[in-house]
PDB file of N, CA and C in Angstrom:
ATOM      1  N   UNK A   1      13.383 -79.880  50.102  1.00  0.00           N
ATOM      2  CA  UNK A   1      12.319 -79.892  51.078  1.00  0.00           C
ATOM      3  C   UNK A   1      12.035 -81.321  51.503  1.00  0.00           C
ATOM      4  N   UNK A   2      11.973 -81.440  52.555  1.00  0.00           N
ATOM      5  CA  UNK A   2      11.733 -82.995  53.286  1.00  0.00           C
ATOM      6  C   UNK A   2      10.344 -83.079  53.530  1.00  0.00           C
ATOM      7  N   UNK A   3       9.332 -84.020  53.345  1.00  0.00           N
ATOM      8  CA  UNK A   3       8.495 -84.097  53.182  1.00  0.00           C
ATOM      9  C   UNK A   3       8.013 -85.804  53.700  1.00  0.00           C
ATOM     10  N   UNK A   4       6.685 -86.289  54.288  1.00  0.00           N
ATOM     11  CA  UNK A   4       6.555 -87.546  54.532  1.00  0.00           C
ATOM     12  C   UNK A   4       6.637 -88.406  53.313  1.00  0.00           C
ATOM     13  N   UNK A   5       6.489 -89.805  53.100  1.00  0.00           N
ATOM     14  CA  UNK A   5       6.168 -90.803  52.288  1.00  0.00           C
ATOM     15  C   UNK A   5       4.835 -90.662  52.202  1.00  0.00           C
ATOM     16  N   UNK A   6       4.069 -90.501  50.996  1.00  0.00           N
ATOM     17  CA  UNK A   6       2.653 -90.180  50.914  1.00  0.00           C
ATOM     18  C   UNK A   6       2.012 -91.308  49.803  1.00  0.00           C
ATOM     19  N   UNK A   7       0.946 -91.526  49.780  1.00  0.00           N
ATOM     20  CA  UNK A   7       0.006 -92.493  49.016  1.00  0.00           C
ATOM     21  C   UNK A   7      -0.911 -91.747  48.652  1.00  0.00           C
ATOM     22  N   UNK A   8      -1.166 -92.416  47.430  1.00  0.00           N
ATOM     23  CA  UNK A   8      -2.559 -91.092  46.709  1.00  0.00           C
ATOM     24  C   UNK A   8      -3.881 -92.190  46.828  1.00  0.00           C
ATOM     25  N   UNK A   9      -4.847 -91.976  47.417  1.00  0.00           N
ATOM     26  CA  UNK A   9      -6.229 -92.600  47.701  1.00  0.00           C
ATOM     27  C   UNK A   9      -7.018 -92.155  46.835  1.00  0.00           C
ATOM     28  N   UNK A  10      -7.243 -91.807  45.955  1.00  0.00           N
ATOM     29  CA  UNK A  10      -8.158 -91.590  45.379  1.00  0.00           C
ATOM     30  C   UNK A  10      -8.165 -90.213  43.914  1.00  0.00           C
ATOM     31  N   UNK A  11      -8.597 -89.643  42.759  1.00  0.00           N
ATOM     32  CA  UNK A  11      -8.277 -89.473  42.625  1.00  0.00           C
ATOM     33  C   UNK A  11      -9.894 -88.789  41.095  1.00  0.00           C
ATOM     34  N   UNK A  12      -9.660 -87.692  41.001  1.00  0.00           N
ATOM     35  CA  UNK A  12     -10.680 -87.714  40.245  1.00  0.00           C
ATOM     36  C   UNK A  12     -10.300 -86.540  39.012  1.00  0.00           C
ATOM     37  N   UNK A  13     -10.664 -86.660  37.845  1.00  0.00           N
ATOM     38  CA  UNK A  13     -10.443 -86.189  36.556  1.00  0.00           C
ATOM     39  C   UNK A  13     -11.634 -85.165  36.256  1.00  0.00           C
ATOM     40  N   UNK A  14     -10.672 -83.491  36.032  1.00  0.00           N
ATOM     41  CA  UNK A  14     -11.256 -82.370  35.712  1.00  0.00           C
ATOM     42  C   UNK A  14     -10.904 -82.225  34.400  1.00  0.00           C
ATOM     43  N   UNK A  15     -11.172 -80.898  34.041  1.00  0.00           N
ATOM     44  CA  UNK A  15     -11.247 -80.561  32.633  1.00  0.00           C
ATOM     45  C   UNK A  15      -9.443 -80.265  32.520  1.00  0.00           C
ATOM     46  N   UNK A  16      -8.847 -80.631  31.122  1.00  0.00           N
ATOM     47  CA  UNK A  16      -7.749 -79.869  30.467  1.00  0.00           C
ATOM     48  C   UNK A  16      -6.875 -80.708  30.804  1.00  0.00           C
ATOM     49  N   UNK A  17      -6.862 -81.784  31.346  1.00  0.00           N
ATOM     50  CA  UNK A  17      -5.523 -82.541  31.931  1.00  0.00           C
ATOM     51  C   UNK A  17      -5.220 -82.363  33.066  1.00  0.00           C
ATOM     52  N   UNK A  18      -6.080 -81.992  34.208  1.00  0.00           N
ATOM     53  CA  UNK A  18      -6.120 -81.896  35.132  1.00  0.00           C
ATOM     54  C   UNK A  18      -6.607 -83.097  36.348  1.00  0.00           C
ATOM     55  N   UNK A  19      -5.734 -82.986  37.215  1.00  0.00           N
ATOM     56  CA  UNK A  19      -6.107 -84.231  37.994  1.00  0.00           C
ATOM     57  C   UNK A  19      -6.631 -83.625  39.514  1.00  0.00           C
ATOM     58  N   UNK A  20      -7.745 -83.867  39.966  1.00  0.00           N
ATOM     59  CA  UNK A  20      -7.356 -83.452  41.669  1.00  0.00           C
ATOM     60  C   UNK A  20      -7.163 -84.931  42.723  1.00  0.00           C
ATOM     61  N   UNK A  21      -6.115 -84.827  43.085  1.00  0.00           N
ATOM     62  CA  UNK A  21      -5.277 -86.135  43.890  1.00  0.00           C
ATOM     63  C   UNK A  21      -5.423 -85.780  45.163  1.00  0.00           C
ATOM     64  N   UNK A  22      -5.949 -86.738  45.653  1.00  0.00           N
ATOM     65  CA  UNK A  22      -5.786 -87.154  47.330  1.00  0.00           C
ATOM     66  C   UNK A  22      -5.079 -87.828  47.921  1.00  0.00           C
ATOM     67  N   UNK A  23      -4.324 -87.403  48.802  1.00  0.00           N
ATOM     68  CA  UNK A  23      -3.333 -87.854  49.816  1.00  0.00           C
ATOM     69  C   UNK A  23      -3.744 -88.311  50.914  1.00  0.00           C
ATOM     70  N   UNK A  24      -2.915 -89.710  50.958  1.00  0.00           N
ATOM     71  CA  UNK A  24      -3.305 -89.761  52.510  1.00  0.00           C
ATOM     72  C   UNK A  24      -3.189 -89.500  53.717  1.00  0.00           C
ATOM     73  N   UNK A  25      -2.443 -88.086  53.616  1.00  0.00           N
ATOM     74  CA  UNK A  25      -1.996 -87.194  54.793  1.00  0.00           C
ATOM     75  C   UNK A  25      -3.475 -86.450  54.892  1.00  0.00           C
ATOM     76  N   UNK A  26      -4.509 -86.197  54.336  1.00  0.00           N
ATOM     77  CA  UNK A  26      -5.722 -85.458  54.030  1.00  0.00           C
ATOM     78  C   UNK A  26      -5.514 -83.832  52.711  1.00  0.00           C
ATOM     79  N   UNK A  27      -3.952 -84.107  52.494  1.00  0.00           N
ATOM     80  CA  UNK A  27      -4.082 -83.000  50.824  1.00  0.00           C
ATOM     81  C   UNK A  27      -4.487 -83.474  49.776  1.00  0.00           C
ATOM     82  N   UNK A  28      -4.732 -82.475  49.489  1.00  0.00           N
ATOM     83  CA  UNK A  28      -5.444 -82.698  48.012  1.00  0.00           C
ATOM     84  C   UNK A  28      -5.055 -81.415  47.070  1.00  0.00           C
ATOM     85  N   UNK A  29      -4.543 -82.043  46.144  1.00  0.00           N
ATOM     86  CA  UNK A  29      -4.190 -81.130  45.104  1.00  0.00           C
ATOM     87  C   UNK A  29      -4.275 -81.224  43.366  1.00  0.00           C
ATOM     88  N   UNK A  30      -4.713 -80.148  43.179  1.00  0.00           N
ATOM     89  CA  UNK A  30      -4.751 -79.876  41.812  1.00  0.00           C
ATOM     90  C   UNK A  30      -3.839 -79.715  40.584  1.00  0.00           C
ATOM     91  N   UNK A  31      -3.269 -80.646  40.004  1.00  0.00           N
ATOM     92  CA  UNK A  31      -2.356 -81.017  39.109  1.00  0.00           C
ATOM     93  C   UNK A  31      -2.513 -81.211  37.809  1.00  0.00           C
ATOM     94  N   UNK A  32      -1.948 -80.007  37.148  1.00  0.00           N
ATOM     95  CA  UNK A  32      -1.843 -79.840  35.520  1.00  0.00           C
ATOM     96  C   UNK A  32      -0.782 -81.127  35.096  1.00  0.00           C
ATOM     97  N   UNK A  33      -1.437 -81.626  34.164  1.00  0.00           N
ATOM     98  CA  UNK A  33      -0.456 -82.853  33.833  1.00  0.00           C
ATOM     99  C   UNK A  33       0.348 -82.557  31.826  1.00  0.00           C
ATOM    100  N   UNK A  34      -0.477 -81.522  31.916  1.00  0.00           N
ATOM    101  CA  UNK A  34      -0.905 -81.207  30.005  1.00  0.00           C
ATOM    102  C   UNK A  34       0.834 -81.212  29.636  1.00  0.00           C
ATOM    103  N   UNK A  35       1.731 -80.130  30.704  1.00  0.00           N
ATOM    104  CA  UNK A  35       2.884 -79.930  29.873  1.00  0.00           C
ATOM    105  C   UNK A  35       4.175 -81.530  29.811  1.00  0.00           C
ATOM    106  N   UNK A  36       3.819 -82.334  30.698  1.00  0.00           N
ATOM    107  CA  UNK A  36       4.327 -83.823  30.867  1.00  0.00           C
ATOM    108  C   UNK A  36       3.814 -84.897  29.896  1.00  0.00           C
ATOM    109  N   UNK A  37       2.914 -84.650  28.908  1.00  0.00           N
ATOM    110  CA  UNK A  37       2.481 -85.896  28.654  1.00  0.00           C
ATOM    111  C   UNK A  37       3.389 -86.027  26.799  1.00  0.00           C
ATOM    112  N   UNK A  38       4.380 -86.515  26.781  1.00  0.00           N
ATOM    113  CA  UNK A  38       5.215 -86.636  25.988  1.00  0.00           C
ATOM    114  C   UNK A  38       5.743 -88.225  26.098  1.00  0.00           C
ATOM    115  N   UNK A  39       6.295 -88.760  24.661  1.00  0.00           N
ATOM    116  CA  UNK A  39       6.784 -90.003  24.676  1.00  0.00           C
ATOM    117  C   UNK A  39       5.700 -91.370  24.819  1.00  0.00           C
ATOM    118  N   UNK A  40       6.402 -92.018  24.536  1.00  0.00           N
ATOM    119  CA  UNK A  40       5.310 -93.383  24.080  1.00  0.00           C
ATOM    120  C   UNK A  40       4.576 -93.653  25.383  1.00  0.00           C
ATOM    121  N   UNK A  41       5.411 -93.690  26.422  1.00  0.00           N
ATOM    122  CA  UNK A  41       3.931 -94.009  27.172  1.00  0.00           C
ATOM    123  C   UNK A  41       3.055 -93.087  28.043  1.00  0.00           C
ATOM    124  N   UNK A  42       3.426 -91.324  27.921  1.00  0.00           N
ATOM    125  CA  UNK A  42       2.480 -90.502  28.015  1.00  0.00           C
ATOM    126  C   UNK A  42       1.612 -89.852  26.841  1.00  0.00           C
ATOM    127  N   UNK A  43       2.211 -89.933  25.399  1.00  0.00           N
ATOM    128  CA  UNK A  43       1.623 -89.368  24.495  1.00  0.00           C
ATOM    129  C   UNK A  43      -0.063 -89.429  24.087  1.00  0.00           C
ATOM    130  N   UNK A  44      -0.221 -91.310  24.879  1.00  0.00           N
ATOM    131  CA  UNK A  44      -1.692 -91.283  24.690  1.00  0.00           C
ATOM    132  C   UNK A  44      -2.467 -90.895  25.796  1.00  0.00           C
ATOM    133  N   UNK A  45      -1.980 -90.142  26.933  1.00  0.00           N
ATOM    134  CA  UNK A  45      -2.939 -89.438  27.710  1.00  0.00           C
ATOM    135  C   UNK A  45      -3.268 -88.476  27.206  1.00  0.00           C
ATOM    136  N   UNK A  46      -2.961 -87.704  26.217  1.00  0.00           N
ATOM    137  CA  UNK A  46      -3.414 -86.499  25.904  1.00  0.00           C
ATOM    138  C   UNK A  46      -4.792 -86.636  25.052  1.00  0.00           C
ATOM    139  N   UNK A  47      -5.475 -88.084  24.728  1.00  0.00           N
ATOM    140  CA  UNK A  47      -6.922 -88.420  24.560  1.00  0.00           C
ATOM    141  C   UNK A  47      -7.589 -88.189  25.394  1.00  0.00           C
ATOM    142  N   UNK A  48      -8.588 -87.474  25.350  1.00  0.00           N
ATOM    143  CA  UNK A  48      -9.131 -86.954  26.529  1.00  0.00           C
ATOM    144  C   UNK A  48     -10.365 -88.192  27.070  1.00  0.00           C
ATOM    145  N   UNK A  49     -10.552 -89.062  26.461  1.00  0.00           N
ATOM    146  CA  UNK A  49     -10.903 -90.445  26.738  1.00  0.00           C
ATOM    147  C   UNK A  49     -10.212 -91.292  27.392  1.00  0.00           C
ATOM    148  N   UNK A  50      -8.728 -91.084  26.986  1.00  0.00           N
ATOM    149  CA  UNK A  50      -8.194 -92.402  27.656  1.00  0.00           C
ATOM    150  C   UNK A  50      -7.071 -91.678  29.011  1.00  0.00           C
ATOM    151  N   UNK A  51      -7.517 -90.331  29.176  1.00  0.00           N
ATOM    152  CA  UNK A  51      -6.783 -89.725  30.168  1.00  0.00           C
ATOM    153  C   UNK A  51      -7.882 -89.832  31.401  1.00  0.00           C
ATOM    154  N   UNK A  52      -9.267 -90.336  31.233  1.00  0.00           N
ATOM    155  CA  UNK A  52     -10.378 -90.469  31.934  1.00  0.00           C
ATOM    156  C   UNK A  52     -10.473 -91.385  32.878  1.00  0.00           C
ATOM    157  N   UNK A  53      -9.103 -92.433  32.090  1.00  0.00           N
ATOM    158  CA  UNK A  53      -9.468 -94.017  32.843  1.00  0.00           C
ATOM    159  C   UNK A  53      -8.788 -94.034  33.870  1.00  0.00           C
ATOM    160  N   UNK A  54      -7.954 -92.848  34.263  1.00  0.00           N
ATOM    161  CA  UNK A  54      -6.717 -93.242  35.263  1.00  0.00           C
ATOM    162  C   UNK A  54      -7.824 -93.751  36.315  1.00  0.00           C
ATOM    163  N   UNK A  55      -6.848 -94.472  37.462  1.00  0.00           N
ATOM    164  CA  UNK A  55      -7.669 -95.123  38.447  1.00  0.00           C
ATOM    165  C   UNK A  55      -6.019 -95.058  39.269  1.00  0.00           C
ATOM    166  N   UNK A  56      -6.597 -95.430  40.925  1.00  0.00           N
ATOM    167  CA  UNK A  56      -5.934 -95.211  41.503  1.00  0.00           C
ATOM    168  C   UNK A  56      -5.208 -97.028  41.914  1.00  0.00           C
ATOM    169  N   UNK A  57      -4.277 -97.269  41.712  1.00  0.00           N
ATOM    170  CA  UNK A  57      -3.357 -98.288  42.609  1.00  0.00           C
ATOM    171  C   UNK A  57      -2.956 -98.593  43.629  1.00  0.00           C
ATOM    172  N   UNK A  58      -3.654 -99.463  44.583  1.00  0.00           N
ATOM    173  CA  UNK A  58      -4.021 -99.333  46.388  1.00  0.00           C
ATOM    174  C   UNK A  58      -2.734 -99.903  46.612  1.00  0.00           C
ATOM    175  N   UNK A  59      -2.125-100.821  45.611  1.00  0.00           N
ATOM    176  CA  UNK A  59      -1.185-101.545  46.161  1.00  0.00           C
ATOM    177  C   UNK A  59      -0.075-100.727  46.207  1.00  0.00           C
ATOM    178  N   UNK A  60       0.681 -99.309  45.225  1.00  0.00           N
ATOM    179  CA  UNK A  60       2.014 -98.577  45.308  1.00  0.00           C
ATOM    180  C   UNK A  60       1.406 -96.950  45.340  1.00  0.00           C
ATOM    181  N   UNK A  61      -0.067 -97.163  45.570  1.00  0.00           N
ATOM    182  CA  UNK A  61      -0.231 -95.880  46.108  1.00  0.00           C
ATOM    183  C   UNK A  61      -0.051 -95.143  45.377  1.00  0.00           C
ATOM    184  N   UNK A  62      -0.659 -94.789  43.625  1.00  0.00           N
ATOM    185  CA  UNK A  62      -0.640 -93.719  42.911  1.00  0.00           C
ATOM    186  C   UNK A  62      -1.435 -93.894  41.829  1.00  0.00           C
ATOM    187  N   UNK A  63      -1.136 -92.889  40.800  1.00  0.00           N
ATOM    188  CA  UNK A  63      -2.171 -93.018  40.142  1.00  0.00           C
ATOM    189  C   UNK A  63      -1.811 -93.641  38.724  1.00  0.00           C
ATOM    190  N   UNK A  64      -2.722 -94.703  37.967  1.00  0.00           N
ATOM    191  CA  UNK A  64      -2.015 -95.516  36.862  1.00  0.00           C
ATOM    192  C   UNK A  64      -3.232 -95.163  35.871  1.00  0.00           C
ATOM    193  N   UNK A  65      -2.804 -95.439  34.163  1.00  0.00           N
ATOM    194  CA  UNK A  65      -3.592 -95.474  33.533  1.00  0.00           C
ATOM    195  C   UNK A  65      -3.747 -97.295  32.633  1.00  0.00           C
ATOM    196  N   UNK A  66      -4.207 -97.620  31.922  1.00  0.00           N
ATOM    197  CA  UNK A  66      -4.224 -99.059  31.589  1.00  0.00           C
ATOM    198  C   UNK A  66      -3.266 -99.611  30.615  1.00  0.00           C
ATOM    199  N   UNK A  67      -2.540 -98.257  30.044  1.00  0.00           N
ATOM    200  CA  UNK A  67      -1.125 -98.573  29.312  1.00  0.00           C
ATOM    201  C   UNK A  67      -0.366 -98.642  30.258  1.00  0.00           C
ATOM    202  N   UNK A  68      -0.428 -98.409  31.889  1.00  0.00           N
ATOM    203  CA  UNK A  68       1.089 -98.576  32.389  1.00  0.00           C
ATOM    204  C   UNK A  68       1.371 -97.592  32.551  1.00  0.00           C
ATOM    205  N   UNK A  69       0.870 -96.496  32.068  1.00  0.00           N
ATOM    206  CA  UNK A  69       1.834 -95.000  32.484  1.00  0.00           C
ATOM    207  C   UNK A  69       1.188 -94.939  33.915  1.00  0.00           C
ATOM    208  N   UNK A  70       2.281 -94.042  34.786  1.00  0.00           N
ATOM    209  CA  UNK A  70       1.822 -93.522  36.015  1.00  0.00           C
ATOM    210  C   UNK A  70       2.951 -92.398  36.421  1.00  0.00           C
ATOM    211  N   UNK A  71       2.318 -92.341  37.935  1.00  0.00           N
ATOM    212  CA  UNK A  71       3.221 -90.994  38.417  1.00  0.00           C
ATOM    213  C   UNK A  71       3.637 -91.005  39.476  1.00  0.00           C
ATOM    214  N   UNK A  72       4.616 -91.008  40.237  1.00  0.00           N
ATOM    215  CA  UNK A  72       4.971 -91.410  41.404  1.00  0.00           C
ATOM    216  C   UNK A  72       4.936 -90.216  42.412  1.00  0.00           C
ATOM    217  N   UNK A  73       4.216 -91.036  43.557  1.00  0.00           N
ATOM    218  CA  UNK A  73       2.700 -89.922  44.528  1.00  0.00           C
ATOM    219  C   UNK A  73       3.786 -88.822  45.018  1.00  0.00           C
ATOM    220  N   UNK A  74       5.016 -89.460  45.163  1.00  0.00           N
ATOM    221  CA  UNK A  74       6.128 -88.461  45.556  1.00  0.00           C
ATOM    222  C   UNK A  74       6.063 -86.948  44.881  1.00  0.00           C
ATOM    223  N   UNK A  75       6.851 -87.123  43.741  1.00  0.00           N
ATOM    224  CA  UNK A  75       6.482 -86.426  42.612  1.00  0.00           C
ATOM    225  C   UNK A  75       5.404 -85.292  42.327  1.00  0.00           C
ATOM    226  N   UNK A  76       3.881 -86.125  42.460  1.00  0.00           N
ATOM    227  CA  UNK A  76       2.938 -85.465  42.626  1.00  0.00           C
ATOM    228  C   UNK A  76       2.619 -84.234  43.751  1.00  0.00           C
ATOM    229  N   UNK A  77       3.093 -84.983  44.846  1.00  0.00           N
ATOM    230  CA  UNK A  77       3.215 -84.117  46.114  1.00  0.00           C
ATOM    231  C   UNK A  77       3.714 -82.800  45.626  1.00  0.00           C
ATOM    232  N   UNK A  78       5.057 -83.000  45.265  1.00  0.00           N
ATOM    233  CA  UNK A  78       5.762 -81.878  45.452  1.00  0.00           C
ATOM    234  C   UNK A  78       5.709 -81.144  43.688  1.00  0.00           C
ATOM    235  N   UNK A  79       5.063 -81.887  43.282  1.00  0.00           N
ATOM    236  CA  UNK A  79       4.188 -81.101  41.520  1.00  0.00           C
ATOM    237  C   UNK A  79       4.838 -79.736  41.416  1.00  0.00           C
ATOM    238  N   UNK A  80       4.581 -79.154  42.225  1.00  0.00           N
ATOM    239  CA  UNK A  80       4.950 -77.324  41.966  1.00  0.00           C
ATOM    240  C   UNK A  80       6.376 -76.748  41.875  1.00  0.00           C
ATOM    241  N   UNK A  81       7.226 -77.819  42.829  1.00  0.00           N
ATOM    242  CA  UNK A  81       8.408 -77.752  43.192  1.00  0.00           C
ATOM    243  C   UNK A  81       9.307 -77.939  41.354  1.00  0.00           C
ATOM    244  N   UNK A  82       8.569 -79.459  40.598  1.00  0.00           N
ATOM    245  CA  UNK A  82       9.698 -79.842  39.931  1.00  0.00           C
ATOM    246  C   UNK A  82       9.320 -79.935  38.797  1.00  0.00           C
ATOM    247  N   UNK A  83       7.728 -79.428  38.152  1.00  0.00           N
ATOM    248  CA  UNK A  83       6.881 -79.889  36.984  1.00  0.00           C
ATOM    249  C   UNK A  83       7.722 -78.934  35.709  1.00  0.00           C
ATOM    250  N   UNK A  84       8.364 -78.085  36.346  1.00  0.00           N
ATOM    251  CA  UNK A  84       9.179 -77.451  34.720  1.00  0.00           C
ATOM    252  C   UNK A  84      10.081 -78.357  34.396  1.00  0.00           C
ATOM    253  N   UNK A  85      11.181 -78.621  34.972  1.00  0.00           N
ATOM    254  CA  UNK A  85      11.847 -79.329  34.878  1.00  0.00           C
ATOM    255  C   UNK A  85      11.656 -81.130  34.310  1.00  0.00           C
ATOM    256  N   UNK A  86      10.604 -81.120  35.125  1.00  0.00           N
ATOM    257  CA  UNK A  86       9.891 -82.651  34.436  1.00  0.00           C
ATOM    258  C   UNK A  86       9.262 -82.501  33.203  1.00  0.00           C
ATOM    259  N   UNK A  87       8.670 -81.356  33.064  1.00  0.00           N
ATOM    260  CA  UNK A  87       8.457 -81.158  31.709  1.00  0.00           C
ATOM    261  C   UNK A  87       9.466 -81.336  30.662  1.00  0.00           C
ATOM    262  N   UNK A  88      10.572 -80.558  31.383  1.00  0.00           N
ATOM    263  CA  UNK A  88      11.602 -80.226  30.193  1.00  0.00           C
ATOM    264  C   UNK A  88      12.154 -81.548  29.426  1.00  0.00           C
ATOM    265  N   UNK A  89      12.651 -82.503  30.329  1.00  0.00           N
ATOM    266  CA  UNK A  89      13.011 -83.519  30.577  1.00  0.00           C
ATOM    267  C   UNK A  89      12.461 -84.584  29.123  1.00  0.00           C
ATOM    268  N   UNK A  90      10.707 -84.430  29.645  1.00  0.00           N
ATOM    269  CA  UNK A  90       9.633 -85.039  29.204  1.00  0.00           C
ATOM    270  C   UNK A  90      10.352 -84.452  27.568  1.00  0.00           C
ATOM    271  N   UNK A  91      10.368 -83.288  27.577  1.00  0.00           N
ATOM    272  CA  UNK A  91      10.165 -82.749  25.958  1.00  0.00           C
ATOM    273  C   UNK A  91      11.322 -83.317  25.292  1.00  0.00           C
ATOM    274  N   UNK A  92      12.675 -82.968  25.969  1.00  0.00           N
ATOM    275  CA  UNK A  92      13.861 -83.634  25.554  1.00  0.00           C
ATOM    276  C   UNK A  92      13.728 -85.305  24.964  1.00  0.00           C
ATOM    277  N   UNK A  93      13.288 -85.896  25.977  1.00  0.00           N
ATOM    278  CA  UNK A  93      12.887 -87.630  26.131  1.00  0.00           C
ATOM    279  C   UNK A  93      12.178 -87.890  24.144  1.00  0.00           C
ATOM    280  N   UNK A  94      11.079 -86.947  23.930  1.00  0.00           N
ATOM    281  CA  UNK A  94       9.932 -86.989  22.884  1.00  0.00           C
ATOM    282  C   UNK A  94      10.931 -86.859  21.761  1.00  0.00           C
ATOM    283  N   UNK A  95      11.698 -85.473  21.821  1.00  0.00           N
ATOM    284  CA  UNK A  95      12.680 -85.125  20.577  1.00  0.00           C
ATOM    285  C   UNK A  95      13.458 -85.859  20.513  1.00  0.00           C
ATOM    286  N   UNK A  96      14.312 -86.792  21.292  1.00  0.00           N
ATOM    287  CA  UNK A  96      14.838 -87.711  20.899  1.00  0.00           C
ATOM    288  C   UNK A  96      14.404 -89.048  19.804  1.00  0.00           C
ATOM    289  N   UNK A  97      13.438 -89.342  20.551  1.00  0.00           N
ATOM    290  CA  UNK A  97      12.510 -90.457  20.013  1.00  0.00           C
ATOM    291  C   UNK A  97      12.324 -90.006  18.576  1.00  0.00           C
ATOM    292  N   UNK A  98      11.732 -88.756  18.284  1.00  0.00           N
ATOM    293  CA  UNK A  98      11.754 -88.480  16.643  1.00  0.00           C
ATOM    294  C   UNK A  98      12.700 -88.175  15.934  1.00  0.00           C
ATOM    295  N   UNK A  99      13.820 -88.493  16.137  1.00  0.00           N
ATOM    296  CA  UNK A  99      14.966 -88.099  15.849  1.00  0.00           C
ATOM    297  C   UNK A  99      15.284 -90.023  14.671  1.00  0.00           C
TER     298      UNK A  99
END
């Protein structure tokens, strides 16, 4: 699916690992993040404190947390399209690491 280059403006934190993200096309969408957060630098979003702090990055247009993890607005956009798979990925990435 072809889709524009999008920037996320803004960006605000619901319950469960949930994000609702704004685009600057005017979408906005609701994004489960719970089954992605695997490996050293998502494992500590799953604090529900420090998954609070994300803030948005004006300069690459997405959303960051203060370790450095982020998500690229691309990605986000199309969330529905590829989040199993990124999950899977994610889980593979984790089992390695404890290996």
């Amino acid at each position: 699916m072809k889709h524009e280059f999008v920037k996320i403006i803004g960006v605000d934190v619901l319950d469960n690992y949930y994000l609702r993200v704004h685009f600057d096309n005017g979408t906005v969408k609701e994004i489960d993040l719970e089954s992605v957060l695997y490996g050293e630098l998502y494992e500590p979003l799953r604090d529900p404190d420090f998954f609070r702090q994300v803030m948005v990055d004006d300069e690459v247009g997405t959303v960051v947390w203060p370790n450095g993890a982020d998500f690229d607005p691309d990605l986000l956009y199309t969330w529905d399209e590829h989040v199993k798979a990124f999950a899977s990925q994610m889980r593979k990435v984790e089992h390695s690491c404890n290996q």
